[in-house]
Protein backbone atom coordinates (compact mmCIF):
# COMPACT_ATOMS: atom_id res chain seq x y z
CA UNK A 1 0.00 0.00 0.00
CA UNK A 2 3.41 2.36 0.57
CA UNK A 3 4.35 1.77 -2.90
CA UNK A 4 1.13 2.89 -4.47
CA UNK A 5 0.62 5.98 -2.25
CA UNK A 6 4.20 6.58 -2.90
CA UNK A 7 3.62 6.46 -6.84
CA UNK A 8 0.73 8.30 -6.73
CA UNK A 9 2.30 11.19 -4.70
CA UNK A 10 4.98 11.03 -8.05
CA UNK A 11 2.29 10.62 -10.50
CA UNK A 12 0.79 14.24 -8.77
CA UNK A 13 3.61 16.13 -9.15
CA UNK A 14 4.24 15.02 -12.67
CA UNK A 15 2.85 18.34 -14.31
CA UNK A 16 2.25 17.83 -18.39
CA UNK A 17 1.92 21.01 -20.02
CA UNK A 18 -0.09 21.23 -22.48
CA UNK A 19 -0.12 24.06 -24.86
CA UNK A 20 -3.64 24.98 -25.19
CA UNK A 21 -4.20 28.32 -27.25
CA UNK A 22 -5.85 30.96 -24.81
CA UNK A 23 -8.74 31.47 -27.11
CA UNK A 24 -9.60 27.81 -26.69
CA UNK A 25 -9.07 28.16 -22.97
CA UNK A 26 -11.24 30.75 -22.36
CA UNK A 27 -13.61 29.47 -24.50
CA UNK A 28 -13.72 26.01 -22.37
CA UNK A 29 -13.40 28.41 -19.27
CA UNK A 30 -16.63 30.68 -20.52
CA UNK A 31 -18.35 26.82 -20.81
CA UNK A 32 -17.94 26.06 -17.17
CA UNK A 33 -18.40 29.53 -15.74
CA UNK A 34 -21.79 29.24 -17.82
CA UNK A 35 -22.60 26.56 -16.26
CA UNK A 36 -22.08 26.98 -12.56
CA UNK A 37 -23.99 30.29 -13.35
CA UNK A 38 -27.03 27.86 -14.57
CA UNK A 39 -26.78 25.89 -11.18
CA UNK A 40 -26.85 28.74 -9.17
CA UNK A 41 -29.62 30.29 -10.97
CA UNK A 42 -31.74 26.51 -10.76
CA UNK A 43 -30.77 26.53 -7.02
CA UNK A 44 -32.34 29.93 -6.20
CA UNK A 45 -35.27 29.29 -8.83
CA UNK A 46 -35.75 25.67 -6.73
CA UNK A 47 -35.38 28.55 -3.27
CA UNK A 48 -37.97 30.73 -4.83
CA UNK A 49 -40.45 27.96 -5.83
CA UNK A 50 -40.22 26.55 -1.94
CA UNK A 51 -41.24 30.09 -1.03
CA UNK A 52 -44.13 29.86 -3.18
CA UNK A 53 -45.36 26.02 -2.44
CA UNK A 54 -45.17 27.08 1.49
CA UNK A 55 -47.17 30.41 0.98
CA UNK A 56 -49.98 28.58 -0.93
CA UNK A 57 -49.91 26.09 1.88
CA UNK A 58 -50.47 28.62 4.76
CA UNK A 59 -53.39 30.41 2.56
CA UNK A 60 -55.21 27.69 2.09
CA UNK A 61 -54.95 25.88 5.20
CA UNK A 62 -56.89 27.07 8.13
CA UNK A 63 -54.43 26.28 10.48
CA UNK A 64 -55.69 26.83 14.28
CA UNK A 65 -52.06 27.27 16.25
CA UNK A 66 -49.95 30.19 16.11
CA UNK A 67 -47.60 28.51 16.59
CA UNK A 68 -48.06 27.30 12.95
CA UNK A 69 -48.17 30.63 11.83
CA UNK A 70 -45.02 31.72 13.73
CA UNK A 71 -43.35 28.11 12.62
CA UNK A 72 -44.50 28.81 8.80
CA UNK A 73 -43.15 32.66 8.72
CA UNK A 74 -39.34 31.63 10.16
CA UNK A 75 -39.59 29.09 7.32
CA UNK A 76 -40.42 31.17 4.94
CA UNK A 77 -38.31 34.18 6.55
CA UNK A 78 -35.05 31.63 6.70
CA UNK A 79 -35.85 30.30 2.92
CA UNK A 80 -36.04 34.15 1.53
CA UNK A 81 -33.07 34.86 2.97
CA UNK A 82 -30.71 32.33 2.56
CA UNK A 83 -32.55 32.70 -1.25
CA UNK A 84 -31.38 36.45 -1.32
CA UNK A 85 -27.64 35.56 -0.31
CA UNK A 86 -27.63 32.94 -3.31
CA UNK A 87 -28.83 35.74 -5.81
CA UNK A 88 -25.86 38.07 -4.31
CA UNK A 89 -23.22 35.58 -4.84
CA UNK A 90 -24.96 34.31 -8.55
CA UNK A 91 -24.19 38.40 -9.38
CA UNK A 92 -20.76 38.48 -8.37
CA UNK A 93 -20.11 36.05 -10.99
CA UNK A 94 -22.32 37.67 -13.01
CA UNK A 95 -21.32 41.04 -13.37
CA UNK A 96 -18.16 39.65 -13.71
CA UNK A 97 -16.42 40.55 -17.41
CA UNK A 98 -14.72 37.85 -19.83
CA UNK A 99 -13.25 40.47 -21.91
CA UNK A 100 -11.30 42.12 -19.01
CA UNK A 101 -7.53 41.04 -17.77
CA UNK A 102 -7.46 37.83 -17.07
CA UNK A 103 -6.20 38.69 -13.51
CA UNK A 104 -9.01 40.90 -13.07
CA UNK A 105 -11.54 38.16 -13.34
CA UNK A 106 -9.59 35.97 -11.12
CA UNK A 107 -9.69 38.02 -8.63
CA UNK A 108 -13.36 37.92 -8.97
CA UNK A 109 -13.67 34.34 -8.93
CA UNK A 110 -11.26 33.98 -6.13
CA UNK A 111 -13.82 36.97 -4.27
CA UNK A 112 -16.67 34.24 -5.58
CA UNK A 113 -15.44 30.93 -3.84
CA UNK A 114 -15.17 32.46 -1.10
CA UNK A 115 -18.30 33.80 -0.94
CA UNK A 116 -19.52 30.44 -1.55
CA UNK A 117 -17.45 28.89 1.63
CA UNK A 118 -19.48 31.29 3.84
CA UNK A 119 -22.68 30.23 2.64
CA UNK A 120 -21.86 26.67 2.76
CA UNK A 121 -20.30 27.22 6.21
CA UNK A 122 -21.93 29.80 8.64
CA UNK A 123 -24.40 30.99 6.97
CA UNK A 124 -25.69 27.21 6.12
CA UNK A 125 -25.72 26.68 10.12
CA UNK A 126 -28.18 29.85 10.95
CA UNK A 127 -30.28 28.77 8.32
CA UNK A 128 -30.77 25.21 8.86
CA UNK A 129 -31.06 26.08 12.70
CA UNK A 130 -34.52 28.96 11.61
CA UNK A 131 -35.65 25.98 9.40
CA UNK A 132 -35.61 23.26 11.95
CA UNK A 133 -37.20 26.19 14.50
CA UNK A 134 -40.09 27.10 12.01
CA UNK A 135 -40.44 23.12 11.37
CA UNK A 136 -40.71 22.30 15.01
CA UNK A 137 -43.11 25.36 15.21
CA UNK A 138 -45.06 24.26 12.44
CA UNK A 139 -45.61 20.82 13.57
CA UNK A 140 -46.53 21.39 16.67
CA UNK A 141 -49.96 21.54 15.34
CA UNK A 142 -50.00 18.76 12.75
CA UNK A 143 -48.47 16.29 14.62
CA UNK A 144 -51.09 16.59 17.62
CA UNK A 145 -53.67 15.21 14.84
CA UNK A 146 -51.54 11.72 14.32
CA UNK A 147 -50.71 8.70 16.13
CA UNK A 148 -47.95 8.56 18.29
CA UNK A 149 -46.35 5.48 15.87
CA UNK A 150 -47.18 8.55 13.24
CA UNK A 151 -45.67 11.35 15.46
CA UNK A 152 -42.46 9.49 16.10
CA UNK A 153 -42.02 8.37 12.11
CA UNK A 154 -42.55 11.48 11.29
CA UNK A 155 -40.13 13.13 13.54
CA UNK A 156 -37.29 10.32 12.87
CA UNK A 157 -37.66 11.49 8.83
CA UNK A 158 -37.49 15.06 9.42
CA UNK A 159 -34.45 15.02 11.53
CA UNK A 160 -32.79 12.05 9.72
CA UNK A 161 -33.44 14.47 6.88
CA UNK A 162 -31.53 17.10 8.70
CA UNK A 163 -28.52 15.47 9.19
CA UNK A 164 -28.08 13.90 5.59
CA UNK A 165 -28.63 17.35 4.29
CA UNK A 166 -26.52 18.91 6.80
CA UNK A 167 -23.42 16.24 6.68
CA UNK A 168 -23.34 14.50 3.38
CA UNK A 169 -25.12 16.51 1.12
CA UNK A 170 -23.12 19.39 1.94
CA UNK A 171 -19.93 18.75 2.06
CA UNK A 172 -20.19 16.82 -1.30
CA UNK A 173 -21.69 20.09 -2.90
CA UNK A 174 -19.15 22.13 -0.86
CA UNK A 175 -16.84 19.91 -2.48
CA UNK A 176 -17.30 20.14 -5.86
CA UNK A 177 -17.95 23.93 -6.11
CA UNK A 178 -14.24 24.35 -4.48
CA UNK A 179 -12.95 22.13 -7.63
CA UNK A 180 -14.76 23.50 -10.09
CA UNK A 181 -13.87 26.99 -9.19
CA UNK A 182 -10.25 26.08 -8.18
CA UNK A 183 -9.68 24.41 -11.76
CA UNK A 184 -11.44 27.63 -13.11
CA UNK A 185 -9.13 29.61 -11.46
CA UNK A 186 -6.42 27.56 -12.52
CA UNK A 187 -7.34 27.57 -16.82
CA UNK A 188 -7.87 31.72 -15.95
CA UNK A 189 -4.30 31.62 -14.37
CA UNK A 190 -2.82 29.88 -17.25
CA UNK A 191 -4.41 32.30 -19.73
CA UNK A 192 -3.00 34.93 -17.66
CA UNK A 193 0.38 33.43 -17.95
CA UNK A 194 0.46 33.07 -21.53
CA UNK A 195 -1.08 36.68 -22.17
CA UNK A 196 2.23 38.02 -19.87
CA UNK A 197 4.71 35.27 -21.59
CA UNK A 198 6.96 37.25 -24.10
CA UNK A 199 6.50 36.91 -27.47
């Protein structure tokens, strides 16, 4: 097992560089930054829509407890603004300009993933703490209409529901937008190196 970590620490430091013109870069670059702007725009479409689904719900349901009403509005509250911290972010990268210095728009996406640590970090924790509030608030009234077999199932979903989205889910997605971005950063770098190699 020594000898294959120990190759595949040499295989990682073997760099191949590939000459790749910088219109071809930027091209592949403009693909992916596309891309992760479509995500972020389905992600706070898929916000917006939960928004929605859980006003409908509260105006149509006659809902006796207040604290159903309280439990629904710190949903709702938490889900609009976790929502409006998405859209900020999704207009960093886009107001950001392809046409500009390539060291320029590193900057921005370097500004970017961070930006996206802090919502996947502390932010992610205040909002997942108002949503499990606003759900415990909310059920307070439903539940009291089950079983207790019902109660209990119910509860054992919800929270196991918590914890996959809070462990698992997110650190795959946190993940995967730090390598997308870092490799981003890394074709923009190389662009920028070969606009500031001498002729």
């Amino acid at each position: 097992m020594q000898e294959f970590d120990h190759i595949e620490a040499i295989w990682a430091q073997h760099n191949v560089d590939v000459k790749i013109s910088a219109d071809e870069m930027l091209k592949q670059a403009k693909k992916e930054v596309n891309s992760i702007k479509t995500k972020s725009l389905l992600t706070i479409a898929g916000m917006t829509l939960s928004i929605i689904a859980i006003a409908v719900l509260w105006l149509f349901f006659d809902f006796k407890s207040i604290t159903t009403h309280i439990g629904i509005s710190i949903v709702i509250l938490a889900i609009a603004i976790y929502t409006f911290i998405l859209y900020r972010n999704y207009k960093t990268l886009t107001n950001t300009d392809f046409t500009r210095h390539p060291a320029d728009f590193i900057a921005d996406l370097k500004s970017y993933q961070i930006q996206r640590y802090k919502i996947y970090s502390k932010l992610y924790w205040f909002y997942m703490i108002a949503l499990s509030i606003g759900m415990i608030l909310y059920f307070f009234e439903i539940l009291m209409m089950m079983s207790i077999p019902m109660q209990i199932l119910t509860w054992v979903i919800t929270f196991g529901w918590v914890v996959f989205c809070s462990t698992l889910v997110r650190k795959a997605v946190i993940k995967k937008d730090k390598e997308r971005i870092t490799l981003l950063i890394d074709k923009f770098e190389r662009i920028n190196n070969q606009f500031n190699e001498p002729k």
